[in-house]
N, C-alpha and C. Protein backbone atom coordinates (compact mmCIF):
# COMPACT_ATOMS: atom_id res chain seq x y z
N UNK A 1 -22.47 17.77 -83.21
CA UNK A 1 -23.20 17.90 -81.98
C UNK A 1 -24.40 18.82 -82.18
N UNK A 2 -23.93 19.84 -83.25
CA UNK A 2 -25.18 20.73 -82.94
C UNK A 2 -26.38 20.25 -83.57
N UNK A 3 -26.34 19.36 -84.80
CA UNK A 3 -27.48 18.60 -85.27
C UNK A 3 -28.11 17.48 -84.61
N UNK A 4 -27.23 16.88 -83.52
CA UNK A 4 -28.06 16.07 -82.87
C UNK A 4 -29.06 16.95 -81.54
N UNK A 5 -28.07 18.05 -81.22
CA UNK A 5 -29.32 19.01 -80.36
C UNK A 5 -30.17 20.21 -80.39
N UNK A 6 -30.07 20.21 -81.80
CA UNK A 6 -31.17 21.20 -82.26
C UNK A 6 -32.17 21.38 -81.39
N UNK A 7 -32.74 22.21 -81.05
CA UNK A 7 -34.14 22.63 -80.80
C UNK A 7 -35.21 22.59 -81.58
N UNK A 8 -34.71 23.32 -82.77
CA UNK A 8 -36.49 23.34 -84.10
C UNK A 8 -36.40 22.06 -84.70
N UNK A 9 -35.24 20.69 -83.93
CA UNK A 9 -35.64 19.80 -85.22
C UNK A 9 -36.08 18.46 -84.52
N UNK A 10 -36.69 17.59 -84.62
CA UNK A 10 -36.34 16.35 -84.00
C UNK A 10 -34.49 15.77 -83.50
N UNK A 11 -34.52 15.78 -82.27
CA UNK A 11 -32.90 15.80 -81.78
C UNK A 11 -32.87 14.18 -82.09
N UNK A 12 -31.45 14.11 -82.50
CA UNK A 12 -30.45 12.67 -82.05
C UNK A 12 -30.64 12.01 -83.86
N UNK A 13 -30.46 11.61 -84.51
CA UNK A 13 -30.33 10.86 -85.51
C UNK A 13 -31.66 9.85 -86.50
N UNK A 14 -31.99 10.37 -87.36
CA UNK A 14 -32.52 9.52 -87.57
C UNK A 14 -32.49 7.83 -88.13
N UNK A 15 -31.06 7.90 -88.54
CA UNK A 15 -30.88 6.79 -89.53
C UNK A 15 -30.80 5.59 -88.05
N UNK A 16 -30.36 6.25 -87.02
CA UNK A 16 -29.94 5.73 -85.81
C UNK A 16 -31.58 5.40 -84.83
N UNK A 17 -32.05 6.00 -84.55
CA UNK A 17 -33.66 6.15 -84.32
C UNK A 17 -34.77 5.54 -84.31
N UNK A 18 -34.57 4.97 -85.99
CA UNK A 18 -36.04 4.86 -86.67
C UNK A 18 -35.49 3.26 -87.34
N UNK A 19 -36.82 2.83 -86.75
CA UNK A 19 -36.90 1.30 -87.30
C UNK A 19 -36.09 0.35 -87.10
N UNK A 20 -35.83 0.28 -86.28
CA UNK A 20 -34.83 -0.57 -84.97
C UNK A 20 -35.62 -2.12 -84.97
N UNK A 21 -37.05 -1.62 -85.18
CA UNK A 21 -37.95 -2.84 -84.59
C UNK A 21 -39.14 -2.70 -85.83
N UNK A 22 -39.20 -3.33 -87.09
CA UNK A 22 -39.89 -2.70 -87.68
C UNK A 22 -41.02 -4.42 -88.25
N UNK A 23 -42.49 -4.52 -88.78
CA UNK A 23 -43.33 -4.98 -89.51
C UNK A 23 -42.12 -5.75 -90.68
N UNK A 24 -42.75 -7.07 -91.07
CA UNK A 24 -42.30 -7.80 -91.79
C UNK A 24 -41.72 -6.89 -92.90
N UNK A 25 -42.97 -6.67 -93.45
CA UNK A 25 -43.23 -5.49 -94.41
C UNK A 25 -42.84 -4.50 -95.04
N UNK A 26 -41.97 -3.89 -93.72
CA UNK A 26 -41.16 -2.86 -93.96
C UNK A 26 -39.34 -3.33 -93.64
N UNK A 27 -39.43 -4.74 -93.75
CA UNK A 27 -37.81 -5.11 -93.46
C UNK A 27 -36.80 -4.43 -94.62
N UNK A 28 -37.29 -3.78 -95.80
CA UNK A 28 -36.40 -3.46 -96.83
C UNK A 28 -35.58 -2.09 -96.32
N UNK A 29 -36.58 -1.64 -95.19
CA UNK A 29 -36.69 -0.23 -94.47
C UNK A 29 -35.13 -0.61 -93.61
N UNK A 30 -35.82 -1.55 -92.84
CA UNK A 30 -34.70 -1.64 -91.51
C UNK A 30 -33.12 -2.13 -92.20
N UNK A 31 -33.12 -2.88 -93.26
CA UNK A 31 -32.13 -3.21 -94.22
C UNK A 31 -31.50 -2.15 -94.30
N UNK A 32 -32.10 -1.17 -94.78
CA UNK A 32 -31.29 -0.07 -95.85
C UNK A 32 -30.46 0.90 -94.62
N UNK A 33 -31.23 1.24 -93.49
CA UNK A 33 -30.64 1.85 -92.64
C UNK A 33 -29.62 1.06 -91.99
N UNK A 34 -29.94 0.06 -91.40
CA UNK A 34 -28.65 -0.84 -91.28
C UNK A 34 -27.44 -1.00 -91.94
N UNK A 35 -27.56 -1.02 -93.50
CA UNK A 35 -27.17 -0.44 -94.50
C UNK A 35 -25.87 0.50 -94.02
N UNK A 36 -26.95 1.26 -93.88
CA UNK A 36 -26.42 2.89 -93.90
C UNK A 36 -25.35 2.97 -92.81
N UNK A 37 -26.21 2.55 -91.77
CA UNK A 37 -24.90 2.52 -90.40
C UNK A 37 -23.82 1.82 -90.24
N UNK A 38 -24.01 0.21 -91.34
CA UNK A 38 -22.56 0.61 -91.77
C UNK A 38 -21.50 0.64 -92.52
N UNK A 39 -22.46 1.48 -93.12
CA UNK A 39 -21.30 2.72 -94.37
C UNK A 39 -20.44 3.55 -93.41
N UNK A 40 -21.20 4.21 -92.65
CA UNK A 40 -20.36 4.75 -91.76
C UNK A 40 -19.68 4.30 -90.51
N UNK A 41 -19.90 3.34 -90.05
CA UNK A 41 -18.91 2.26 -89.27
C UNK A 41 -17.71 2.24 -90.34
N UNK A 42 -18.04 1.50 -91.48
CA UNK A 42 -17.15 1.46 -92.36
C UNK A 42 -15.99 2.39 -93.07
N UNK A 43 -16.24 3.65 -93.19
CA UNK A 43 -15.91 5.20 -93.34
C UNK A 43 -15.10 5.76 -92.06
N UNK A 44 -15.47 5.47 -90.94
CA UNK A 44 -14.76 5.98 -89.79
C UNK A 44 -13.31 4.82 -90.11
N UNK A 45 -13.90 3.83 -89.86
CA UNK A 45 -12.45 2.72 -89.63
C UNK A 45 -11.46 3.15 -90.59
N UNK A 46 -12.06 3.35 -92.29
CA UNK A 46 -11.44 3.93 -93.71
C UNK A 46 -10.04 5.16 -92.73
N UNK A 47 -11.10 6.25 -92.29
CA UNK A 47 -10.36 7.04 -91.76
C UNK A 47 -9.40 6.88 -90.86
N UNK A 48 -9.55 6.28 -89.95
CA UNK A 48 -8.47 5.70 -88.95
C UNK A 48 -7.41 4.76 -89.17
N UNK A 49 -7.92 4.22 -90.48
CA UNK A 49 -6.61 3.32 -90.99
C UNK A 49 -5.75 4.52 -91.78
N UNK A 50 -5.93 5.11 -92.33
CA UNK A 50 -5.55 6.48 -92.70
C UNK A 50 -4.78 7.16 -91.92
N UNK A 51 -5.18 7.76 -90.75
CA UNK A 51 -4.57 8.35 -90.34
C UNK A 51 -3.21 7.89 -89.13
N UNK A 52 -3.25 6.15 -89.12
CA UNK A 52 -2.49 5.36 -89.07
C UNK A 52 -1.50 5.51 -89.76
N UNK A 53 -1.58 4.82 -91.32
CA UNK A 53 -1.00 4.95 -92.50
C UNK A 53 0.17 6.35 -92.28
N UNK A 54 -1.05 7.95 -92.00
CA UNK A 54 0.23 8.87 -92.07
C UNK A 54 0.86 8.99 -90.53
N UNK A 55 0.85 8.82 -89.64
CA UNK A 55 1.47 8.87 -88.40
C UNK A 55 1.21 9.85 -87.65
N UNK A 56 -0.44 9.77 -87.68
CA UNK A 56 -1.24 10.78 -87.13
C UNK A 56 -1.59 9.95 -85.82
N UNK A 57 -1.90 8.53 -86.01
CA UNK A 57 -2.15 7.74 -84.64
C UNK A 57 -0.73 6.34 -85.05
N UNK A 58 -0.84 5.81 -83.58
CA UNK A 58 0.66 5.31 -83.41
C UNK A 58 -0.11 4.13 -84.32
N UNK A 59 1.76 3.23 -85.06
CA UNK A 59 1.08 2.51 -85.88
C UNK A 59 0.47 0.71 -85.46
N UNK A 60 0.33 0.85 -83.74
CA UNK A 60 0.17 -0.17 -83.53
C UNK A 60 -1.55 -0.21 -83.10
N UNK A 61 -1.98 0.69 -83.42
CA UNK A 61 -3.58 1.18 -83.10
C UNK A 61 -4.73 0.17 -83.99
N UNK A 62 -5.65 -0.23 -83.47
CA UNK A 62 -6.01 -1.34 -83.90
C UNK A 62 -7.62 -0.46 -84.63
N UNK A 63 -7.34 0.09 -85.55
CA UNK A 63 -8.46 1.01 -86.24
C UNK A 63 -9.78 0.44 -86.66
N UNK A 64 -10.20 -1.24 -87.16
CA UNK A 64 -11.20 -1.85 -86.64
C UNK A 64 -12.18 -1.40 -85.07
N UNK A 65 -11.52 -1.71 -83.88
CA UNK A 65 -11.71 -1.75 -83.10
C UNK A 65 -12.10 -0.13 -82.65
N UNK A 66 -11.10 0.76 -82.74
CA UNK A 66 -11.48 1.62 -82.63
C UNK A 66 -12.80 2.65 -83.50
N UNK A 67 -13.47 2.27 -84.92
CA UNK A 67 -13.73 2.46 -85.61
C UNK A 67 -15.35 2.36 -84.82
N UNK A 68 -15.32 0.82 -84.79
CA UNK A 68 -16.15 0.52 -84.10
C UNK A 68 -16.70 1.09 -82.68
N UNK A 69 -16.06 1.29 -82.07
CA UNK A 69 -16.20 2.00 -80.31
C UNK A 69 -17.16 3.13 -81.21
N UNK A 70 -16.32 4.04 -82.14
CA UNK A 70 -17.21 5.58 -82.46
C UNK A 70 -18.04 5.03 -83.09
N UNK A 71 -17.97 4.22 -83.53
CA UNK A 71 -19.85 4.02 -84.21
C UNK A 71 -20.99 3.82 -83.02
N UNK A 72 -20.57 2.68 -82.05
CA UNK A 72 -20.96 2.59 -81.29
C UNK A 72 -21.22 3.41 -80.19
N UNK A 73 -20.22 4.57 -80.12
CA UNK A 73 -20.56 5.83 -79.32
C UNK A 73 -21.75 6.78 -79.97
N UNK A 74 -21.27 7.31 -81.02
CA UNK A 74 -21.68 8.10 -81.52
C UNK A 74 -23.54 7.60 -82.41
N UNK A 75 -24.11 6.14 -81.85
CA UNK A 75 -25.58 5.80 -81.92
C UNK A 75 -25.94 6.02 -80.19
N UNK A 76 -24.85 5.89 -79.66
CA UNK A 76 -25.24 6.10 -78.18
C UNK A 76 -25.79 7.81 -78.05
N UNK A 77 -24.54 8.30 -78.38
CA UNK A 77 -24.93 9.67 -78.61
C UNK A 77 -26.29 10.28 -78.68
N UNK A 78 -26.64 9.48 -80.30
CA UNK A 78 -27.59 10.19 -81.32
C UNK A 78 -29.16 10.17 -79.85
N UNK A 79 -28.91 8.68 -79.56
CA UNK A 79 -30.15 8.25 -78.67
C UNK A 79 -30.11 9.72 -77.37
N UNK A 80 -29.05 9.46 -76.64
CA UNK A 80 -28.93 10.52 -75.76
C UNK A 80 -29.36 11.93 -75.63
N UNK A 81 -28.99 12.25 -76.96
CA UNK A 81 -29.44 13.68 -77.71
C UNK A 81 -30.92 13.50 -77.89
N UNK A 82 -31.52 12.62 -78.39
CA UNK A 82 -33.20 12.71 -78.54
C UNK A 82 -33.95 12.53 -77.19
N UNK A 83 -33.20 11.91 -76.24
CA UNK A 83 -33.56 11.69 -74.90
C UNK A 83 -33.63 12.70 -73.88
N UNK A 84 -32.99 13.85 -74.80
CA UNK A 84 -33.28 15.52 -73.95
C UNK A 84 -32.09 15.79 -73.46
N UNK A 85 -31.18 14.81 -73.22
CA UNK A 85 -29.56 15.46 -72.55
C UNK A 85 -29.29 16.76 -73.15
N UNK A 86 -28.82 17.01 -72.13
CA UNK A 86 -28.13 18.50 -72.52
C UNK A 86 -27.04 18.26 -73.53
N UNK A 87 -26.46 19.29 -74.31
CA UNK A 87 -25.50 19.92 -75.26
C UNK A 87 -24.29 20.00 -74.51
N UNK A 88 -24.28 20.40 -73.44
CA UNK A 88 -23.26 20.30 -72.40
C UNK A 88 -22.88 19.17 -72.02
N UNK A 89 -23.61 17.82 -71.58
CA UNK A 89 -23.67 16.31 -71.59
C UNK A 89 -22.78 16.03 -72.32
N UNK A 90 -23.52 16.27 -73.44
CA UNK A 90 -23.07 15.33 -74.56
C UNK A 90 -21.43 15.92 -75.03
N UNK A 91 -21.57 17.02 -74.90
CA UNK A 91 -19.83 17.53 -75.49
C UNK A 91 -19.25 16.53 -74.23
N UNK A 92 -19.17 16.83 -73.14
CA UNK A 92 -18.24 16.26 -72.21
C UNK A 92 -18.13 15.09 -72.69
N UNK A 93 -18.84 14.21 -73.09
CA UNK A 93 -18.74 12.43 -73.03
C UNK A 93 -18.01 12.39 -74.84
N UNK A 94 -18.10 13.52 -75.63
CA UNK A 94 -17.51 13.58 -76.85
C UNK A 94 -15.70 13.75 -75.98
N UNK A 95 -15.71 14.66 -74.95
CA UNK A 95 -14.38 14.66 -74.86
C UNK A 95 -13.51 13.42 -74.15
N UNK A 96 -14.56 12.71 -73.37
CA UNK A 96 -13.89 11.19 -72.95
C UNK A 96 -13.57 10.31 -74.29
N UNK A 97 -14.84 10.24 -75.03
CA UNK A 97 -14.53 9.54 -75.94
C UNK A 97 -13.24 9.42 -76.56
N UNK A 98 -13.39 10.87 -77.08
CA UNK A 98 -11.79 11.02 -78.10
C UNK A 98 -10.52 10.99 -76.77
N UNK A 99 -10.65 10.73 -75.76
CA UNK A 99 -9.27 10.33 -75.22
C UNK A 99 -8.66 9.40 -75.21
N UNK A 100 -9.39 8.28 -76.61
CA UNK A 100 -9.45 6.92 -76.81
C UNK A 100 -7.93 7.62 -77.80
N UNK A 101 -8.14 7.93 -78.33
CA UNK A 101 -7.18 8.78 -79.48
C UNK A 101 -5.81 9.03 -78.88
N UNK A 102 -5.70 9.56 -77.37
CA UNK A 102 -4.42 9.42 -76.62
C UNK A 102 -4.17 11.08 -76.59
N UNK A 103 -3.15 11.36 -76.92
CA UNK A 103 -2.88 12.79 -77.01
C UNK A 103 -2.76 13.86 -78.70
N UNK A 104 -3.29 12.34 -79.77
CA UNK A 104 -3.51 12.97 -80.85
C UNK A 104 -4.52 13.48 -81.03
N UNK A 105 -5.47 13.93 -80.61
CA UNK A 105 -6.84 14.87 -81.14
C UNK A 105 -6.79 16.34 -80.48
């Protein structure tokens, strides 16, 4: 949270941000970040099948799905945070989020 609301830096994400909509030209650009987002789509789910696996979340939890929601939250986020929301905002909607989790977080 605190890197998406920095003050001295450009707030909210860049990989998330930048080049959404980009020149023919630069499609290798929008590739790679796309790319990137999802490595970490990919990495969260990694984790949640994981913590499935040890009986950290129940084992009928569908960790695709959920994997996905936080990726999908957490670009919502990044935008939100560059959009000036408060730090305060954004924690609260971090704490709905993870109530997706149930009473394990």
């Amino acid at each position: 949270m605190t890197l998406y609301s920095r003050t001295d830096l450009p707030q909210g994400c860049m990989v998330v941000s930048s080049a959404v909509s980009v020149s023919a030209e630069n499609s290798s650009i929008k590739i790679w970040l796309a790319e990137h987002r999802l490595l970490r789509t990919q990495g969260i789910i990694e984790r949640l099948r994981l913590a499935v696996k040890n009986g950290e979340l129940p084992a009928d939890t569908d960790a695709d799905s959920l994997g996905d929601y936080f990726a999908v939250f957490l670009h919502g986020l990044s935008i939100q945070a560059r959009d000036g929301v408060t730090k305060e905002r954004l924690l609260a909607a971090v704490n709905v989020a993870l109530s997706a989790l149930g009473d394990r977080h």
